[in-house]
Protein backbone atom coordinates (compact mmCIF):
# COMPACT_ATOMS: atom_id res chain seq x y z
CA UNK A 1 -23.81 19.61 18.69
CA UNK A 2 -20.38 19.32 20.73
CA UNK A 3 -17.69 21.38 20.63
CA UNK A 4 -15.28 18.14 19.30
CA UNK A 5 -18.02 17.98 16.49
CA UNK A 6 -18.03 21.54 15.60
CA UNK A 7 -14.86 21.50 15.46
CA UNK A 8 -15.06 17.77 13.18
CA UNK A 9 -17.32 19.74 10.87
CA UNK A 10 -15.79 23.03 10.30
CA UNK A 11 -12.48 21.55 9.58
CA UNK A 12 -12.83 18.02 7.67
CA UNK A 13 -13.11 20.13 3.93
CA UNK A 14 -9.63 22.10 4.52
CA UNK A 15 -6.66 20.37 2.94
CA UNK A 16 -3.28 20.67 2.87
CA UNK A 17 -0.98 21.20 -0.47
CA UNK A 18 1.74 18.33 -2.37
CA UNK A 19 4.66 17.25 0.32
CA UNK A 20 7.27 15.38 -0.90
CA UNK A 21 7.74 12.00 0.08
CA UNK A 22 10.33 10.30 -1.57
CA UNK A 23 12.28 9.93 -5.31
CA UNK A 24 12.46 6.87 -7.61
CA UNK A 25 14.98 6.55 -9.71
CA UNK A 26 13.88 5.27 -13.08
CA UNK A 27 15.50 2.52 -14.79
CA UNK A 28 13.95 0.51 -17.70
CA UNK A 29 11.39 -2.42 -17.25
CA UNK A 30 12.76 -2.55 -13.84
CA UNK A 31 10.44 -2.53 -10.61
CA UNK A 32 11.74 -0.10 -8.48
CA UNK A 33 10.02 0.61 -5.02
CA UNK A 34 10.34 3.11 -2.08
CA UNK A 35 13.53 2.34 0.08
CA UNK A 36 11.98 3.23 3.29
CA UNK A 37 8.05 3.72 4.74
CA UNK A 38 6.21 6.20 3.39
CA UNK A 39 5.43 8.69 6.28
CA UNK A 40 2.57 7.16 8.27
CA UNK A 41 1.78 10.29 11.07
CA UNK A 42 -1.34 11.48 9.67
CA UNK A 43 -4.08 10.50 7.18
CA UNK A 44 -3.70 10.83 3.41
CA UNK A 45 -5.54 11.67 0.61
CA UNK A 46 -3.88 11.58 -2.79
CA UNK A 47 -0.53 10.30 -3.64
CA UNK A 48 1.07 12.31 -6.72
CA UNK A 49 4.02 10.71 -9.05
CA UNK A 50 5.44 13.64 -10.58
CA UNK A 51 7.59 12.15 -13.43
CA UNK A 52 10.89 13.86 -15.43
CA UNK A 53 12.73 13.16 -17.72
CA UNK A 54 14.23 13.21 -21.33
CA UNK A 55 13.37 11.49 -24.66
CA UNK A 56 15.96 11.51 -27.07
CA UNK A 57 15.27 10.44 -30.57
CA UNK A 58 17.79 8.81 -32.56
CA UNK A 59 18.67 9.77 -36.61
CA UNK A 60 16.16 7.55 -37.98
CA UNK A 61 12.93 7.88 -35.26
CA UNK A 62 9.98 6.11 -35.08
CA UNK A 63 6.67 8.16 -34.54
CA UNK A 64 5.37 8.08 -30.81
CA UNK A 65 1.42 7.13 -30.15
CA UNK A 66 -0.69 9.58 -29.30
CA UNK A 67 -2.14 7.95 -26.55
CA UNK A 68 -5.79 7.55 -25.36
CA UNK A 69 -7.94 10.79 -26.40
CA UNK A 70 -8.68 11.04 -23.03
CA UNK A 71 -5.46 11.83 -21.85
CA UNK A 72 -3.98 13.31 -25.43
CA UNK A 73 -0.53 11.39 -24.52
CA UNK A 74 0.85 8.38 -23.42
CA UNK A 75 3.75 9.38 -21.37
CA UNK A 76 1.70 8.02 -18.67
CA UNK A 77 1.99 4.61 -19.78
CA UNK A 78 5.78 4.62 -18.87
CA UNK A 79 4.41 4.07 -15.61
CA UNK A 80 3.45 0.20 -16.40
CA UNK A 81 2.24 -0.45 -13.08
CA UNK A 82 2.28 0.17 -9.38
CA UNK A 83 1.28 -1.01 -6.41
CA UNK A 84 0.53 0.06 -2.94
CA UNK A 85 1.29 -2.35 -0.29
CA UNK A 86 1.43 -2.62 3.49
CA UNK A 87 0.76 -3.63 6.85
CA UNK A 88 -2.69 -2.99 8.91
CA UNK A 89 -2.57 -2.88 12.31
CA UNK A 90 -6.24 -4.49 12.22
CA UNK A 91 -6.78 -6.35 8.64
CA UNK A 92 -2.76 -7.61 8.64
CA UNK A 93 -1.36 -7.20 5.09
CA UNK A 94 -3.24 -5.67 2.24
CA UNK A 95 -2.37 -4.31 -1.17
CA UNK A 96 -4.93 -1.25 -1.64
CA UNK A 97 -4.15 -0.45 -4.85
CA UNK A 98 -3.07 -2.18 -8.47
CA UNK A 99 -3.29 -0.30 -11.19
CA UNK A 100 -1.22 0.50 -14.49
CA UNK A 101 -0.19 4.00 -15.12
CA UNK A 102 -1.97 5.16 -18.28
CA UNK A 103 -5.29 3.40 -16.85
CA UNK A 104 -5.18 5.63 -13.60
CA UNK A 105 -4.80 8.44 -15.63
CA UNK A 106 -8.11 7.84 -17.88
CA UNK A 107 -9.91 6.91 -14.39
CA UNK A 108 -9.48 10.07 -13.20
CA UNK A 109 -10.16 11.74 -16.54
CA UNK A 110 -13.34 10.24 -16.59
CA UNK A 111 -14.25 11.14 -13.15
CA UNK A 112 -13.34 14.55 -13.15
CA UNK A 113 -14.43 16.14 -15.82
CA UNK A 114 -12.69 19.54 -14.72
CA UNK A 115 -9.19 17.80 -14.54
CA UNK A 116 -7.06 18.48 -17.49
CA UNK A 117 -4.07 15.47 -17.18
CA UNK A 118 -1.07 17.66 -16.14
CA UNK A 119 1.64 16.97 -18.97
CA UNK A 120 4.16 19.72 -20.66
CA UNK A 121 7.15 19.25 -22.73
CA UNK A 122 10.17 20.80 -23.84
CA UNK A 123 11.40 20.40 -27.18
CA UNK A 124 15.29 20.85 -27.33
CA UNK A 125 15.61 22.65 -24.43
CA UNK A 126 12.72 25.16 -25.52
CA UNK A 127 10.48 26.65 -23.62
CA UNK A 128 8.61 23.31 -21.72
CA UNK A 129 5.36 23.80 -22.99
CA UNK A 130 2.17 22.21 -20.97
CA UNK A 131 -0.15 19.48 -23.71
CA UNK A 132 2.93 19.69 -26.27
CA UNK A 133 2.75 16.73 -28.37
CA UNK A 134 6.19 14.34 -28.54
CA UNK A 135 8.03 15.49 -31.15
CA UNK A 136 9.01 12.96 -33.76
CA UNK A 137 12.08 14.34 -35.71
CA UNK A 138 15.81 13.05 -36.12
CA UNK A 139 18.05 13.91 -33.09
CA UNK A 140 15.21 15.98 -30.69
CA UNK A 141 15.16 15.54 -27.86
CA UNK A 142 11.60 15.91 -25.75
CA UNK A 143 12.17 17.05 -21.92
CA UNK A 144 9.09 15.44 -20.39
CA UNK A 145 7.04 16.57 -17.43
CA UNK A 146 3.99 15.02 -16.29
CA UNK A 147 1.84 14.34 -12.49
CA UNK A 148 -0.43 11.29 -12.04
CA UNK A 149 -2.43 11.77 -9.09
CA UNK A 150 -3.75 8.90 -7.51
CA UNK A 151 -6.23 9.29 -4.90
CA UNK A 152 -7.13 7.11 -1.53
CA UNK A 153 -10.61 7.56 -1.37
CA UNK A 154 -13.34 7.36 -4.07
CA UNK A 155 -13.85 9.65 -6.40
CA UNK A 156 -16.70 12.21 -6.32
CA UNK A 157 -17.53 11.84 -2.75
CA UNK A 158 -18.39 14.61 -0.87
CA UNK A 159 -14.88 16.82 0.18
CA UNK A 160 -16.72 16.27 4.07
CA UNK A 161 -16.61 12.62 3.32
CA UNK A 162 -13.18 12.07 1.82
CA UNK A 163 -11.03 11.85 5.54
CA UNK A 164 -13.69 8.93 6.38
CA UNK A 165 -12.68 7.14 3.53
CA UNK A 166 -8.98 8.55 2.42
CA UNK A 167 -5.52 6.46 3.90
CA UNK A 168 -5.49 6.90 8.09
CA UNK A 169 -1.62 6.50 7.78
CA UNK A 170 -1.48 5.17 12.12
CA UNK A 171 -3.25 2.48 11.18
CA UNK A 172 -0.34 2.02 8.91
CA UNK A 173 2.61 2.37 10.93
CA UNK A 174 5.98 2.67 9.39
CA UNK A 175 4.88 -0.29 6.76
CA UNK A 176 3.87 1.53 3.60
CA UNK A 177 5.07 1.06 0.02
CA UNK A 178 5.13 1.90 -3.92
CA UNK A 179 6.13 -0.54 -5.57
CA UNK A 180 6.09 1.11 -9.51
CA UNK A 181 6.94 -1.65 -12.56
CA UNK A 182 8.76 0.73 -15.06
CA UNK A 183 8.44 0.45 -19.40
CA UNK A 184 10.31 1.43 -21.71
CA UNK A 185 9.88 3.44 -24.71
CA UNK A 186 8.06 0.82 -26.87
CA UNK A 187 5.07 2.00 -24.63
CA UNK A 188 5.25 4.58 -26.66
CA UNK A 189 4.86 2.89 -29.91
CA UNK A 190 8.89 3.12 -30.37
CA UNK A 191 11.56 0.91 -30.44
CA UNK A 192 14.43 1.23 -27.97
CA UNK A 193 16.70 1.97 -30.93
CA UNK A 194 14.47 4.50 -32.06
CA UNK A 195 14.32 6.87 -28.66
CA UNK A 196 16.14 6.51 -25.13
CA UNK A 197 15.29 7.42 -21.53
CA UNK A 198 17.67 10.00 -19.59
CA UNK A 199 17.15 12.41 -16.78
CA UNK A 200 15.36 16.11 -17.40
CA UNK A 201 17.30 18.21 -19.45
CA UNK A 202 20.48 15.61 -19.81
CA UNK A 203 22.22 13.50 -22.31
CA UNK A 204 22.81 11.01 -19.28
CA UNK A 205 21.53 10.18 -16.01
CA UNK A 206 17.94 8.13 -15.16
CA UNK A 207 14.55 9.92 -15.43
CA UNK A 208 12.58 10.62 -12.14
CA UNK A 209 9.45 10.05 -10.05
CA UNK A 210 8.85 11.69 -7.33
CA UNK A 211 6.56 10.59 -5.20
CA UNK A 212 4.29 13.54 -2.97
CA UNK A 213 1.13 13.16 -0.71
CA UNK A 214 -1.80 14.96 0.03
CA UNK A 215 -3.44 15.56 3.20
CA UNK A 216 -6.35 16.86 4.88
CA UNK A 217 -5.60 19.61 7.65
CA UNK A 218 -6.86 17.98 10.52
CA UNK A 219 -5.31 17.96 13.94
CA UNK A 220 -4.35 14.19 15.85
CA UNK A 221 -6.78 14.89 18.35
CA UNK A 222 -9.80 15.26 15.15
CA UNK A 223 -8.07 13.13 12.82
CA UNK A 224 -7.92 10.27 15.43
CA UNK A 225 -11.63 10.57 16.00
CA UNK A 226 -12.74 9.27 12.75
CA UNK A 227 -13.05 5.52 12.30
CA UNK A 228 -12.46 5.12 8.55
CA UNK A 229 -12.84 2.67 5.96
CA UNK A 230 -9.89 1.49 3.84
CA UNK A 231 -10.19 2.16 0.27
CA UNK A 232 -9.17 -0.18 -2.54
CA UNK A 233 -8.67 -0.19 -6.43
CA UNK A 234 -7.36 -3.47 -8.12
CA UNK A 235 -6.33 -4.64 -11.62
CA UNK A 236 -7.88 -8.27 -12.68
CA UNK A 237 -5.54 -8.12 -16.11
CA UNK A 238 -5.30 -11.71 -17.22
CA UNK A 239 -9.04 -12.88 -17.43
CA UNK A 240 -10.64 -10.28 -19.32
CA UNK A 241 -7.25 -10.13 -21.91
CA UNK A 242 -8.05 -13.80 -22.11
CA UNK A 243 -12.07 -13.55 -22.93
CA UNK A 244 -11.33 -11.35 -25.67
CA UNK A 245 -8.16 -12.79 -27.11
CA UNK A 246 -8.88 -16.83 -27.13
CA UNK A 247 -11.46 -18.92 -27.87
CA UNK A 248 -14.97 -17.69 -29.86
CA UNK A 249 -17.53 -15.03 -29.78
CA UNK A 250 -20.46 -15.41 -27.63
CA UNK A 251 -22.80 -13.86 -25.30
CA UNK A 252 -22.50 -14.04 -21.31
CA UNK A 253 -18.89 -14.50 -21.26
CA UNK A 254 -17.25 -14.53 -18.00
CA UNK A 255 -14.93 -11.42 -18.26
CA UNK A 256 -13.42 -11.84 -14.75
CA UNK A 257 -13.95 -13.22 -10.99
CA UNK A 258 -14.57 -10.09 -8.84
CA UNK A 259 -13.98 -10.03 -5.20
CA UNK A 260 -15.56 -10.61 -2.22
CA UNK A 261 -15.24 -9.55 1.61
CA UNK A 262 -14.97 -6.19 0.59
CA UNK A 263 -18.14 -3.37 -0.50
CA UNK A 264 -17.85 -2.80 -4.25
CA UNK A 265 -17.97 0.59 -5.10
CA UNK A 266 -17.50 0.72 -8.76
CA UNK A 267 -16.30 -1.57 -11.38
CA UNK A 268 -14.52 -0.23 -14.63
CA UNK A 269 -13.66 -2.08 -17.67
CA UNK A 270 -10.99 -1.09 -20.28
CA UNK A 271 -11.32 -2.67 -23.50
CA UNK A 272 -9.03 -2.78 -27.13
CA UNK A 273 -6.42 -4.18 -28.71
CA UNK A 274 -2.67 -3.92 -27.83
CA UNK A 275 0.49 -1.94 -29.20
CA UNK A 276 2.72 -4.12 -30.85
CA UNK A 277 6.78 -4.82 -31.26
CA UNK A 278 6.84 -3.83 -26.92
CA UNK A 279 9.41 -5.08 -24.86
CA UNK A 280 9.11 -8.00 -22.57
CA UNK A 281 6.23 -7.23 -19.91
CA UNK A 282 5.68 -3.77 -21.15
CA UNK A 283 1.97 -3.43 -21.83
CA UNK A 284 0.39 -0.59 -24.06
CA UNK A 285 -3.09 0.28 -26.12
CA UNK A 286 -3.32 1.03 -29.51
CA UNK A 287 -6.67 1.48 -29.67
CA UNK A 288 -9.84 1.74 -27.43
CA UNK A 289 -13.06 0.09 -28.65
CA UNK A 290 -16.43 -0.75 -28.24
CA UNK A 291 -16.94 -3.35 -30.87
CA UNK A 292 -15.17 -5.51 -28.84
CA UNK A 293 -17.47 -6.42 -26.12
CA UNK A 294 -21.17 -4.84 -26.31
CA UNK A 295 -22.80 -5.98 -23.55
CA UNK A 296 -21.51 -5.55 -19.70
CA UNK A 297 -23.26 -7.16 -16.54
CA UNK A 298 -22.31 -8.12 -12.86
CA UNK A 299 -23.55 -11.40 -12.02
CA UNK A 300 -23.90 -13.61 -8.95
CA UNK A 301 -24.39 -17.11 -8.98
CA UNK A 302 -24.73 -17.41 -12.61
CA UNK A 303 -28.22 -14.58 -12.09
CA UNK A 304 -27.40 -11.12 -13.49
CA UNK A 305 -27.79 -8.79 -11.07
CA UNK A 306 -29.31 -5.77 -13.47
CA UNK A 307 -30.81 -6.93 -16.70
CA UNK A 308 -29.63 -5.23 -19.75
CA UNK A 309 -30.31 -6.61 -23.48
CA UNK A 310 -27.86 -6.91 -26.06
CA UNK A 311 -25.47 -4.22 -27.37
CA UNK A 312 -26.96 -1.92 -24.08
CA UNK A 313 -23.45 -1.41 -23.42
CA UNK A 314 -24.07 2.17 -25.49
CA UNK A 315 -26.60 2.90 -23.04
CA UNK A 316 -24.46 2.11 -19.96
CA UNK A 317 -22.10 4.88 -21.70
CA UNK A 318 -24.99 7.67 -22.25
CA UNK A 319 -25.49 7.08 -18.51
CA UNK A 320 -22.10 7.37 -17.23
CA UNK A 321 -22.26 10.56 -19.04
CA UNK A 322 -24.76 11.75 -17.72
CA UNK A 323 -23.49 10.92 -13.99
CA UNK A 324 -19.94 12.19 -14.76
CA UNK A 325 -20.81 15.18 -17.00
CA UNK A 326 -18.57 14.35 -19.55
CA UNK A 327 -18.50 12.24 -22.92
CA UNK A 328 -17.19 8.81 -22.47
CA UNK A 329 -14.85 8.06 -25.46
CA UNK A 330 -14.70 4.64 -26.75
CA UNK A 331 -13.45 1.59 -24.56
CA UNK A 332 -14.96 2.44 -21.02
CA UNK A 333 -16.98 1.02 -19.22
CA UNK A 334 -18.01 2.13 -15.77
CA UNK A 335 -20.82 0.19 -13.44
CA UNK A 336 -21.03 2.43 -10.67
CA UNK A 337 -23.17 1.76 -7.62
CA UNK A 338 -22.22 4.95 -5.49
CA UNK A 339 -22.79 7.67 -8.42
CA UNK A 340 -26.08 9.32 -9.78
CA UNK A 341 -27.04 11.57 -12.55
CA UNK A 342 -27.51 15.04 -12.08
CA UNK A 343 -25.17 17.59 -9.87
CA UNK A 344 -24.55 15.37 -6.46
CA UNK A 345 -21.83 13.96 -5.00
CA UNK A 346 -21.35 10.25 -4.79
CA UNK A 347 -22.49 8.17 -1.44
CA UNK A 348 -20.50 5.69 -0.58
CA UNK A 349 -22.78 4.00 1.85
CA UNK A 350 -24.92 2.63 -1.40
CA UNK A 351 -21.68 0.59 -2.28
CA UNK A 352 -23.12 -2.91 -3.36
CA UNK A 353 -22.25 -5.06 -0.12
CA UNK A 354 -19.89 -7.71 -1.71
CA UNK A 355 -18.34 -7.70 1.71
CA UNK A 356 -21.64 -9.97 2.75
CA UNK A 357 -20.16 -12.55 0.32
CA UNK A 358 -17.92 -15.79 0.30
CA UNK A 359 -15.66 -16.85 -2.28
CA UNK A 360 -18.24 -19.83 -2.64
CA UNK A 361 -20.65 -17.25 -4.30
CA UNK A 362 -19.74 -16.48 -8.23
CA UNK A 363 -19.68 -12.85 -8.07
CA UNK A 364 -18.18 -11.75 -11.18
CA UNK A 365 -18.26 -9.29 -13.99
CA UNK A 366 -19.97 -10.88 -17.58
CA UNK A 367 -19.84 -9.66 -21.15
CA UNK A 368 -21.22 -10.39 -24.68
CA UNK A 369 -17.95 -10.76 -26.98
CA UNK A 370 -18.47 -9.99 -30.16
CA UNK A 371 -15.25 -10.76 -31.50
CA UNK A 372 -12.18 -12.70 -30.38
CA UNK A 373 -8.60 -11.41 -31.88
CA UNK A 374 -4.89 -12.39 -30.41
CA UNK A 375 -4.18 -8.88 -30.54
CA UNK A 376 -7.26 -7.88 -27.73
CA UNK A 377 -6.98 -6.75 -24.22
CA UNK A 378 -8.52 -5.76 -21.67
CA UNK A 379 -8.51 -5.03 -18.12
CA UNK A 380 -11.44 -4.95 -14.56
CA UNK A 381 -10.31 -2.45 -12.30
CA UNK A 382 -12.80 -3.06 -8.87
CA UNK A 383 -12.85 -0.02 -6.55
CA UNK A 384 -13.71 -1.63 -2.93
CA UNK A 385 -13.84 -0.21 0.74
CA UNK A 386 -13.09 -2.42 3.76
CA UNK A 387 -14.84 -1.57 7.17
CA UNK A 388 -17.56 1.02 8.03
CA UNK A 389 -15.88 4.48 8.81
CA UNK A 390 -17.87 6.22 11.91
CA UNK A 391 -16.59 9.30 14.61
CA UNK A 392 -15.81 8.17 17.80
CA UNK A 393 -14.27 9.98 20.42
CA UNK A 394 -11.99 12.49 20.43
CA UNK A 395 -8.14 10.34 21.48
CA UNK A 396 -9.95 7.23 20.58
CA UNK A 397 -8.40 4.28 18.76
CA UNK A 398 -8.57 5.06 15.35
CA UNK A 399 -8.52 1.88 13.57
CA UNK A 400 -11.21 0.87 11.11
């Protein structure tokens, strides 16, 4: 083995702590993005938003959700949405991630089983107290703290695989952006007369997200021998909300159009019905179920590509289980084509090769509705990699 590899190998695991990037301030149902380029010098794992602020109940409050069970909380749903946009020097434009706040959250829940969601709270201006519930009396005010990690590679893969598939920020240079779509407090199950938003600790001011990154320790010379692959994670909201909200109950529905031109890594489905009296564009869950659709399946030209019988979707959930090593609560669905059962890491070299396929193949993700109700929702997250990551030599072009 070379000395350059050695060196490859002995360093690719060691990582470097949270650096600030940059601070959003938060203002209500507003999309608010980062004012200049996130720093671009070296590669990056995980992005962190690290949000603060107050809640401040009024003299007649409503009562606050408690949020997925997963999670125990849904602060993280005051992050509606965000995106992560930008240019590549080789692929031009891309948008690598979608996602909505609370949904990130329950991703990572699900695939870490060891990760408690990182949420405290102070309840007037007592001690701030990590998993405390929201309180719901007259006049209190709830001093919120909370970090949703969001990570550039997919999860559980190997730590020695993660800088081949993790954010090589020069192939970004000095063109990469957050843009975050704020809520308000009906995401919360409250009304905006019932609770307001202010900064940590204040009467007054805007709540905060700051915005940190993660990143491997790896020198330029190292770092620009790996070739990566560009890792992606995007929403399809409208076409699944549709299948289960309009028309009538029937088997091999089409849930949503997936895509193509990029290897499919995993494909997770979020099903239930929505939180009501919400503010214009705000978007929250009530409830999670599984009554709701019972039977998931990709399919390609109309021909499902694994063969499951009706109301297997059960099964598909003991399985994930068992891959994951945790219970799957109700409304998840996860088709994974990277993962396995037992104690391995993931390999994302099995990813199912949708990057083979045109947009003239139907490649899309099929359910059995069971029931149709205006009030259901639902939303595809697809987890995709573009390009083949490979070492080449040390000072080499690095771009995938």
């Amino acid at each position: 083995m070379s000395t350059s590899a050695n060196q490859l190998i002995s360093r690719i695991t060691r990582d470097q702590g949270p650096e600030f990037e940059q601070t959003l301030q938060f203002t209500n149902t507003t999309q608010i993005s980062t004012p200049t380029s996130l720093r671009t010098d070296r590669k990056i794992k995980v992005f962190d938003f690290h949000f603060r602020g107050r809640l401040t109940n009024s003299g007649t409050p409503g009562t606050y959700r408690t949020g997925p069970a997963i999670l125990g909380t849904a602060v993280f749903s005051l992050i509606q949405q965000f995106t992560l946009r930008g240019q590549h020097l080789r692929y031009g434009a891309q948008t690598p991630i979608v996602m909505r706040g609370e949904t990130a959250a329950e991703y990572m829940a699900i695939m870490n089983p060891n990760w408690v969601p990182r949420f405290s709270n102070s309840v007037n201006g007592g001690a701030l107290v990590q998993g405390a519930a929201l309180s719901n009396t007259a006049s209190a005010t709830n001093d919120v703290d909370f970090v949703l990690p969001i990570p550039m590679f997919p999860p559980d893969i190997s730590p020695s695989d993660q800088p081949f598939y993790c954010l090589h920020g020069p192939d970004w240079p000095g063109n990469l952006y957050f843009d975050v779509l704020t809520a308000d407090v009906t995401a919360l199950g409250v009304t905006t007369a019932q609770s307001t938003i202010s900064a940590f600790g204040s009467a007054s001011g805007s709540a905060t997200i700051d915005i940190l990154s993660e990143r491997p320790l790896l020198s330029k010379a190292i770092a620009s021998s790996i070739r990566p692959a560009v890792t992606f994670r995007v929403t399809n909201f409208s076409q699944p909300t549709t299948a289960v909200s309009t028309g009538a109950a029937s088997t091999g529905i089409k849930l949503g159009d997936l895509t193509v031109g990029k290897d499919t890594t995993r494909i997770f489905l979020k099903v239930g019905t929505a939180q009501g009296s919400v503010s214009a564009g705000v978007v929250a869950y009530a409830t999670l179920s599984d009554t709701i659709i019972t039977r998931t399946v990709v399919a390609m030209d109309n021909r499902q590509l694994r063969f499951q019988n009706s109301s297997a979707d059960s099964v598909m959930q003991d399985y994930m289980g068992r891959m994951y090593g945790r219970t799957i609560p109700a409304g998840y669905r996860m088709i994974d084509f990277i993962s396995g059962t037992g104690t391995g890491t993931a390999n994302p070299k099995a990813s199912f090769q949708s990057s083979q396929l045109t947009a003239a193949r139907k490649f899309e993700l099929d359910g059995d509705v069971a029931v149709v109700g205006g009030t259901q929702i639902a939303e595809i997250v697809q987890e995709m990699i573009l390009g083949r990551p490979a070492v080449v030599s040390a000072g080499a072009a690095a771009t995938s």
